[in-house]
Protein backbone atom coordinates (compact mmCIF):
# COMPACT_ATOMS: atom_id res chain seq x y z
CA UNK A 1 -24.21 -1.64 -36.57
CA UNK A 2 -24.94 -4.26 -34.47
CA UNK A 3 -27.55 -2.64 -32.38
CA UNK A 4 -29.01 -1.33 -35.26
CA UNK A 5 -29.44 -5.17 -36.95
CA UNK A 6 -30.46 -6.35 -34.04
CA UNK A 7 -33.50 -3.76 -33.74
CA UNK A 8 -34.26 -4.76 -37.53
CA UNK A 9 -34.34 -8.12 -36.52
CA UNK A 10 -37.25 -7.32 -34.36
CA UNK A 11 -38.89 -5.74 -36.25
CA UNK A 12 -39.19 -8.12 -38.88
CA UNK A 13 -40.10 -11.13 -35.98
CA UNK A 14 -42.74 -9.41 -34.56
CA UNK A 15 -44.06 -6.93 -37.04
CA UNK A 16 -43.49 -7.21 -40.46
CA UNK A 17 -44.31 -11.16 -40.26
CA UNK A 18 -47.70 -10.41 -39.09
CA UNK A 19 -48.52 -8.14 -42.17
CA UNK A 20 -50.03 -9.82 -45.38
CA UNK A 21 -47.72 -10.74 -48.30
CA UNK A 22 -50.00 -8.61 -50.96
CA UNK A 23 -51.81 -5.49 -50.73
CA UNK A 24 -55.38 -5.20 -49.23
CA UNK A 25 -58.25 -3.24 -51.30
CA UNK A 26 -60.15 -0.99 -49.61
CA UNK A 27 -62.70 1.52 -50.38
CA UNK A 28 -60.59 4.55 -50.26
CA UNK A 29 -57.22 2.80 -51.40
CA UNK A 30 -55.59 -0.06 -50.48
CA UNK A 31 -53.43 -1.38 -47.34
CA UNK A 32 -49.91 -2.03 -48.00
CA UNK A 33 -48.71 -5.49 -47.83
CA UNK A 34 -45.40 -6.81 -46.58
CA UNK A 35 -43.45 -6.10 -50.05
CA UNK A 36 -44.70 -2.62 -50.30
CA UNK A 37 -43.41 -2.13 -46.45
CA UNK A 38 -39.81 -3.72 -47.48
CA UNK A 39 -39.91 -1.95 -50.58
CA UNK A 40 -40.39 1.06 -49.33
CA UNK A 41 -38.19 0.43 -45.84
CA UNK A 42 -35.18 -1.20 -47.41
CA UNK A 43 -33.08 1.78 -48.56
CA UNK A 44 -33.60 4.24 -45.51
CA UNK A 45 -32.58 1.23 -43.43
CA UNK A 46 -29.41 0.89 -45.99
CA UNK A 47 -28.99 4.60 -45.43
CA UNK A 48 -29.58 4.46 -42.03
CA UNK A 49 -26.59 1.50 -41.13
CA UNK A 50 -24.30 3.42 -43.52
CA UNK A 51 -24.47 6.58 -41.45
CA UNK A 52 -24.34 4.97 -38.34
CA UNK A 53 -21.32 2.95 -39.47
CA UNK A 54 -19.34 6.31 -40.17
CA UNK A 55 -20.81 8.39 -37.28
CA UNK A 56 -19.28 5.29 -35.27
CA UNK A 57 -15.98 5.22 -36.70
CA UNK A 58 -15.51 8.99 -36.90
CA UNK A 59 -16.86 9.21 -33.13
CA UNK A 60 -15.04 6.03 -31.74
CA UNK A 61 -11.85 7.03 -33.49
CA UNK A 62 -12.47 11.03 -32.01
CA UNK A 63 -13.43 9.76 -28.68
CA UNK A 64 -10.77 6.67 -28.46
CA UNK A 65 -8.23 9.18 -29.72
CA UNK A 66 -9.32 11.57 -26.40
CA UNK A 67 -9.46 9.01 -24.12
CA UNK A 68 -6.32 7.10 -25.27
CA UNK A 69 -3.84 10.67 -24.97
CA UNK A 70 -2.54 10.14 -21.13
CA UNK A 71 -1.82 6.67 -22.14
CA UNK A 72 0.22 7.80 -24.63
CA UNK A 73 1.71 10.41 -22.19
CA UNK A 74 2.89 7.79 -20.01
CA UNK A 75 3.60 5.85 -22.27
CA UNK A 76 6.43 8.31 -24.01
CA UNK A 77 7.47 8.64 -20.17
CA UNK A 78 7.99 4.96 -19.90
CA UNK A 79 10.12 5.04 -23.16
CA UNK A 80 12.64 8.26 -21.41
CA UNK A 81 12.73 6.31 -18.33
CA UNK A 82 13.78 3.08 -19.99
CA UNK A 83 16.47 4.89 -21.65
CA UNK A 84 18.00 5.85 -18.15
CA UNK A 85 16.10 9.83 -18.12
CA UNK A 86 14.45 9.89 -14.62
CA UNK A 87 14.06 13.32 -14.37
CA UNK A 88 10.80 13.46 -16.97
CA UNK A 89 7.54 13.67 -15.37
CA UNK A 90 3.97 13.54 -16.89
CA UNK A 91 1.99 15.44 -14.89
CA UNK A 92 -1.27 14.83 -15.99
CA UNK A 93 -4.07 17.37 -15.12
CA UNK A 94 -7.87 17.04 -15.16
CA UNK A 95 -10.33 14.60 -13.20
CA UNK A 96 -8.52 11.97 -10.94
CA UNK A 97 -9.35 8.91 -13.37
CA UNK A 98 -7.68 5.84 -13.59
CA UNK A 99 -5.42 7.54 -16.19
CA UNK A 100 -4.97 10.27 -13.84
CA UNK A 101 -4.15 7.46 -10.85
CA UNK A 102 -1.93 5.46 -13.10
CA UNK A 103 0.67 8.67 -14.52
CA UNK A 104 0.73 10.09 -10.22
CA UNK A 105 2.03 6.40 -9.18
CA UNK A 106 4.45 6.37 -12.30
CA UNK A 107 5.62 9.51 -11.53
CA UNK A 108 5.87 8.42 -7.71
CA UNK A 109 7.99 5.64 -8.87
CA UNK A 110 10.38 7.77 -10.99
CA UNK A 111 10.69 9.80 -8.43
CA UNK A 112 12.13 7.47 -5.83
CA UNK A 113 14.06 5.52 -8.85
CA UNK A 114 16.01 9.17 -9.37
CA UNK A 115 16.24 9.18 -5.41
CA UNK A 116 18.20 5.63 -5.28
CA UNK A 117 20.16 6.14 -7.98
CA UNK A 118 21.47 9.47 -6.84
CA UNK A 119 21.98 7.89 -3.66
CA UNK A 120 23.48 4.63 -5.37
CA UNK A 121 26.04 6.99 -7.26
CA UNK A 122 26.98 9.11 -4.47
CA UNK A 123 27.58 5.73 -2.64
CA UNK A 124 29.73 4.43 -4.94
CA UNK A 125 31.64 6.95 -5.59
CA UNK A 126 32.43 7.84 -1.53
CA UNK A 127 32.78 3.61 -1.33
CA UNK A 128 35.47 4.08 -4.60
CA UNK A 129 37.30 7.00 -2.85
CA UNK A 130 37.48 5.06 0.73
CA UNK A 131 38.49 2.17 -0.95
CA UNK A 132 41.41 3.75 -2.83
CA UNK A 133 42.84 5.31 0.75
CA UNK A 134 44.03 2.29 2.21
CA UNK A 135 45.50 1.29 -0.67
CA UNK A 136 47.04 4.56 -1.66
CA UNK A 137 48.83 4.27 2.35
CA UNK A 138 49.62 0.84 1.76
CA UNK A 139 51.79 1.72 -1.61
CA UNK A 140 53.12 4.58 0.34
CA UNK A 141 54.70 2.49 3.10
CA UNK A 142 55.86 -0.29 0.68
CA UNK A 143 57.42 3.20 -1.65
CA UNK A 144 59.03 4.27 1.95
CA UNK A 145 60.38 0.76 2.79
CA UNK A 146 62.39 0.49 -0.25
CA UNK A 147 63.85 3.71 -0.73
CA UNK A 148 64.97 3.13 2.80
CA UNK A 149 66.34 -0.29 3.71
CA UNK A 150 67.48 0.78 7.52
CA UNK A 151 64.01 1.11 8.58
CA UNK A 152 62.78 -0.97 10.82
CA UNK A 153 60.67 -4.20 9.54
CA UNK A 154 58.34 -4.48 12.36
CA UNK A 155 56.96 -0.78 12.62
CA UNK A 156 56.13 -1.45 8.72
CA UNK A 157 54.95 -4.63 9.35
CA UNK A 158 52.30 -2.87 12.05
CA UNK A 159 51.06 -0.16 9.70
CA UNK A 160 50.45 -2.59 7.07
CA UNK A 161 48.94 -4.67 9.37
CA UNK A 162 46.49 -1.88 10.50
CA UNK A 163 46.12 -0.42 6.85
CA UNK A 164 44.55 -3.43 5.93
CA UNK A 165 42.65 -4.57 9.05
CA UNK A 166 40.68 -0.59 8.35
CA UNK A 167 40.39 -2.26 4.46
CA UNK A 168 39.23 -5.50 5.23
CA UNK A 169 36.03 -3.59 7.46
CA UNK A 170 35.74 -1.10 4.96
CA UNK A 171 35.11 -4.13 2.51
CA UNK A 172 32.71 -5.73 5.02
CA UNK A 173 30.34 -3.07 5.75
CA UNK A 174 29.93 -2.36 1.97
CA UNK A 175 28.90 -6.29 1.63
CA UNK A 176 26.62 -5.92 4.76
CA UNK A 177 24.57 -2.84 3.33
CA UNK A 178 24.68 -4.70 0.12
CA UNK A 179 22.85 -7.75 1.64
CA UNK A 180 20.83 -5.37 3.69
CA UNK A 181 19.48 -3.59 0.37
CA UNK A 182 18.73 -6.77 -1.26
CA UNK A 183 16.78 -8.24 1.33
CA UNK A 184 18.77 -11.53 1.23
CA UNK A 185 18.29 -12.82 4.28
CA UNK A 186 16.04 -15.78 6.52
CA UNK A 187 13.29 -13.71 9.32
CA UNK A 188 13.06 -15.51 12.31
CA UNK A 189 11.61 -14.45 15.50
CA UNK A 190 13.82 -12.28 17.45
CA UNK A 191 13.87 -10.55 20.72
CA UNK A 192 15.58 -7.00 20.89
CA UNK A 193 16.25 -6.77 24.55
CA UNK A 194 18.31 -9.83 24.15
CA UNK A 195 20.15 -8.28 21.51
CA UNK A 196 21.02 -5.49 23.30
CA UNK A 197 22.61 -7.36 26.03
CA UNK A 198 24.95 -9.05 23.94
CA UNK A 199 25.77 -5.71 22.03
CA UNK A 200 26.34 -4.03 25.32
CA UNK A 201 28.13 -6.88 26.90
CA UNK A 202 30.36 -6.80 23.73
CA UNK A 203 31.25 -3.27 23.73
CA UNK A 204 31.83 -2.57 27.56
CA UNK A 205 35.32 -2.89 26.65
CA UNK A 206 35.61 0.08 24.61
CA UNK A 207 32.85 2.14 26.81
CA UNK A 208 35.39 1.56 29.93
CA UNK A 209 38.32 2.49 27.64
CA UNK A 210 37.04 6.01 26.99
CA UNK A 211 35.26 6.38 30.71
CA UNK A 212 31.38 6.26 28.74
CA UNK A 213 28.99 4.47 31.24
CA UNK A 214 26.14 2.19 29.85
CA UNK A 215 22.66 1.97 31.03
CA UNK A 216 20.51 -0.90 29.24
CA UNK A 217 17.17 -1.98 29.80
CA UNK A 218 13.76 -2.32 28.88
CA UNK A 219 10.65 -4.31 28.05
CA UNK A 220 10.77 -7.85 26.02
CA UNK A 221 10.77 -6.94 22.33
CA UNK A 222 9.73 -9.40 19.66
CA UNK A 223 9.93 -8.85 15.91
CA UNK A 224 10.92 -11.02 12.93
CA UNK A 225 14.21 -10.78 10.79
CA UNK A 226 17.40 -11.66 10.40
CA UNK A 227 19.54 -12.16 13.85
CA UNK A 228 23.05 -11.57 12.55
CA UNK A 229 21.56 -8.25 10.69
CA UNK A 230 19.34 -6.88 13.66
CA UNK A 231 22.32 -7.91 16.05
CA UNK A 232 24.75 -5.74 13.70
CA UNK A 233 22.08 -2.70 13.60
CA UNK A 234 22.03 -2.68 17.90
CA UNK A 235 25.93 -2.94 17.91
CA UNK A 236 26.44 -0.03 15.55
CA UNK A 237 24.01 2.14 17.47
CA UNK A 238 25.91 1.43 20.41
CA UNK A 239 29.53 1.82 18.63
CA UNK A 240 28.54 4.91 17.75
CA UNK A 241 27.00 6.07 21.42
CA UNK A 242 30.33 5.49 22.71
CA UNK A 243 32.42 7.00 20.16
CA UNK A 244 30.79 9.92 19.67
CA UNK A 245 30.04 10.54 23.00
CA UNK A 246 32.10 13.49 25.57
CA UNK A 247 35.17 11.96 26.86
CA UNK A 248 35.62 10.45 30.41
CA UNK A 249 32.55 11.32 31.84
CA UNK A 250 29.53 10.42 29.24
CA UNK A 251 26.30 8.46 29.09
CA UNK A 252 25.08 5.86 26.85
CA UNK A 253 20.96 4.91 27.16
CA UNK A 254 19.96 1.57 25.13
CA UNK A 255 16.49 0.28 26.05
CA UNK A 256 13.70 -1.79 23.97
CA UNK A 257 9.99 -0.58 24.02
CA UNK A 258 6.91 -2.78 22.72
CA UNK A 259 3.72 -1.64 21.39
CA UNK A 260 0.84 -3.47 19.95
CA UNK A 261 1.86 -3.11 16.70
CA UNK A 262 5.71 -2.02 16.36
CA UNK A 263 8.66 -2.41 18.79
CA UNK A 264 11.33 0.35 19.51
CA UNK A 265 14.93 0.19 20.28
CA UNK A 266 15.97 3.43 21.68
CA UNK A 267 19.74 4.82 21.82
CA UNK A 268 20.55 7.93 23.27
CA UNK A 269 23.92 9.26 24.58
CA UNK A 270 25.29 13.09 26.00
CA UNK A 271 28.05 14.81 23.55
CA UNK A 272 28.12 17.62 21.29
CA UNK A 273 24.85 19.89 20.26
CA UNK A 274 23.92 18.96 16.72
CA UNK A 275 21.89 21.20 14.45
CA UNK A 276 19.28 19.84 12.48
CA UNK A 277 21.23 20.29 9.49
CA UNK A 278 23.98 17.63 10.83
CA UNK A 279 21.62 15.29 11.77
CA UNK A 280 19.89 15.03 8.61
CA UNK A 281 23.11 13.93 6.67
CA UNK A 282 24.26 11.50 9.72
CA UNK A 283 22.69 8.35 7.92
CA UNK A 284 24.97 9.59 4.78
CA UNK A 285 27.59 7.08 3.86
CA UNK A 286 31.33 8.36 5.07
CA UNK A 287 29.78 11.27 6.87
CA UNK A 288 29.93 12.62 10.41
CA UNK A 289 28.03 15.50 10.60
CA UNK A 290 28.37 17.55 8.01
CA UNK A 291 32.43 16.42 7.82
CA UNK A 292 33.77 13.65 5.99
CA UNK A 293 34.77 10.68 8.63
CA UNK A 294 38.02 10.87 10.30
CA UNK A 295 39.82 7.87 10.83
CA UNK A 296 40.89 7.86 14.81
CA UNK A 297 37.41 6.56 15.69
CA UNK A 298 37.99 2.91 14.07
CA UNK A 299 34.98 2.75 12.10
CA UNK A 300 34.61 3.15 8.73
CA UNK A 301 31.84 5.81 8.05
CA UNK A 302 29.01 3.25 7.22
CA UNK A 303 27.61 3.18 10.83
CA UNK A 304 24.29 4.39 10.33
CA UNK A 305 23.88 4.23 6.94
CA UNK A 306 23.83 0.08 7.47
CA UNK A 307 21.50 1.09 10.60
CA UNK A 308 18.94 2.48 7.91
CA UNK A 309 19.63 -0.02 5.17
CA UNK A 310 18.66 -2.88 7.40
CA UNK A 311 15.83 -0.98 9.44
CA UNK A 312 14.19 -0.53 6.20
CA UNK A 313 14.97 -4.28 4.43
CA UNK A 314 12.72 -5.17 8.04
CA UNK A 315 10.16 -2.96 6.94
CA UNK A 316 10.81 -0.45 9.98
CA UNK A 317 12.40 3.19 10.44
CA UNK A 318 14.85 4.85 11.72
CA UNK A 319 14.47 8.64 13.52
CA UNK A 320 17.44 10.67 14.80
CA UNK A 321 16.68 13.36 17.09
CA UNK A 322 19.29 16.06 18.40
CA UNK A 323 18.85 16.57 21.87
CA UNK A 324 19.01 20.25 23.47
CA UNK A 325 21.40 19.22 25.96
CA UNK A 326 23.96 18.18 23.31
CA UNK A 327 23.82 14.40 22.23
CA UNK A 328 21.35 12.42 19.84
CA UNK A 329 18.59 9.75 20.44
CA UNK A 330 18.06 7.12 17.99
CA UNK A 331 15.13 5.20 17.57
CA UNK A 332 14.53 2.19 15.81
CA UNK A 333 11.12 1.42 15.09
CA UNK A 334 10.40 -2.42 13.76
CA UNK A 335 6.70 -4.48 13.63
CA UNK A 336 6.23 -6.74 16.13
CA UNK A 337 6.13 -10.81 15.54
CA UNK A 338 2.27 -12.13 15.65
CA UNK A 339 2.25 -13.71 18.46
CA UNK A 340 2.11 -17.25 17.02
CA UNK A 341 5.84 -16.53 15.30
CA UNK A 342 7.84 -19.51 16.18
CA UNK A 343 5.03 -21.34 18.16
């Protein structure tokens, strides 16, 4: 409508304007003059704009209504996602628009949403279930101690004692891969290699203990985080080395790598031969393997699943390889600080 008042306009500044009001004789006839022209112009243009107007909306409603139909697609997706149905996709076929774009990155997104909140129920309900053990033991003693008054204070007084020293880390590791996950945390420069010094230097006890030697080295390795976190990722890499490792006579590897872009932190240690289907479920919460923890180990299951947590809140990775000789090398890998970090 507006295009077509618009070319009217024209033509009435630089035609009509120029024709003579009245008619012009001439031999054979007569000219028409400007009145005759409108006269005789008027309606077809009235017809004209009317068509136009419905050919518009028709069209624009037939072509809006075409365009607008993934929108609406992923829109009714948004609606069964808000109501806590993950599972729907859209999958929207035909040209790779910006409709097409927009319903592959929502469907990306519901994807990984179903992914966390499987894992985030499986979590809690493995947390719930290690949670209730202690406690189930330490009702069991205190049962045990008053049906029998003979027995002897102190042994009680020990299991307690340990029951709740196992709760107490259970409790701790769940708040550390909760801070991990929500990213809570100060990044400050911080060098791996000196980390894994004080993680080794720390743990030497417990290597010696169960005859596992340590070897620890490598290059200076700079990234940006959290200290206490990073520190808490090398220390339960190298807790776990040791532990799982062959009695009396294994090896423990720890050594830092940098590249221009990322820095590694490498652990690798000798012990059993892992199939690819037990490493995949070793960053599992309360798994070993493909067993459920076992409790003589002193650890509480959460290991590498805080390892992961905590590589990913510092934007890095984590890659577990089983080695043919029996064993596993981990490797951490984490960007490396600019060079101006901390300058």
């Amino acid at each position: 409508m507006v295009a077509g008042a618009l070319l009217l306009a024209v033509v009435w500044a630089f035609l009509l304007r120029y024709v003579p009001e009245e008619a012009i004789p001439t031999r054979g006839g007569f000219v028409p003059g400007r009145g005759d022209l409108i006269r005789a112009f008027a309606p077809r243009v009235a017809w004209a704009l009317a068509f136009l107007l419905v050919f518009g909306l028709v069209g624009g409603w037939f072509l809006a209504g075409r365009m607008l139909a993934p929108l609406r697609r992923i829109t009714r997706a948004t609606r069964k996602a808000s109501t806590g149905s993950l599972s729907h996709r859209i999958d929207l076929e035909g040209r790779r628009d910006e409709f097409r774009e927009l319903a592959d990155s929502f469907d990306d997104m519901l994807a990984r949403l179903e992914a966390h909140v499987d894992e985030q129920r499986r979590f809690a309900a493995n947390a719930s279930h290690e949670l209730r053990t202690p406690l189930a033991i330490t009702q069991a003693l205190l049962d045990v101690a008053r049906d029998d008054p003979d027995r002897s204070g102190g042994e009680l007084e020990e299991h307690l004692r340990a029951v709740n020293t196992r709760a107490i880390e259970l409790t701790e590791a769940l708040l550390l891969l909760s801070r991990a996950d929500q990213r809570s945390f100060t990044r400050e420069r911080v060098d791996l290699s000196l980390l894994v010094e004080d993680a080794t230097e720390t743990l030497l006890p417990l290597a010696e203990a169960r005859g596992v030697s340590i070897e620890a080295g490598g290059a200076t390795a700079a990234t940006t985080g959290s200290p206490a976190l990073l520190l808490q990722l090398t220390t339960n890499l190298v807790h776990n080395a040791i532990v799982h490792n062959l009695p009396d006579h294994g090896t423990v590897h720890v050594g830092t790598d940098a590249r221009p872009d990322t820095v590694l932190l490498t652990v690798e240690n000798t012990g059993a031969v892992l199939t690819p289907a037990q490493v995949t479920t070793l960053t599992e919460p309360f798994q070993r393997g493909t067993q459920r923890i076992r409790h003589d180990h002193g650890g509480v299951g959460l290991g590498l699943a805080i390892v992961k947590s905590i590589a990913s809140a510092h934007d890095g990775t984590l890659a577990l390889t089983a080695l043919a000789e029996g064993g596993l090398r981990v490797t951490v890998r984490l960007p490396a600080a600019a060079p101006d970090d901390g300058a």
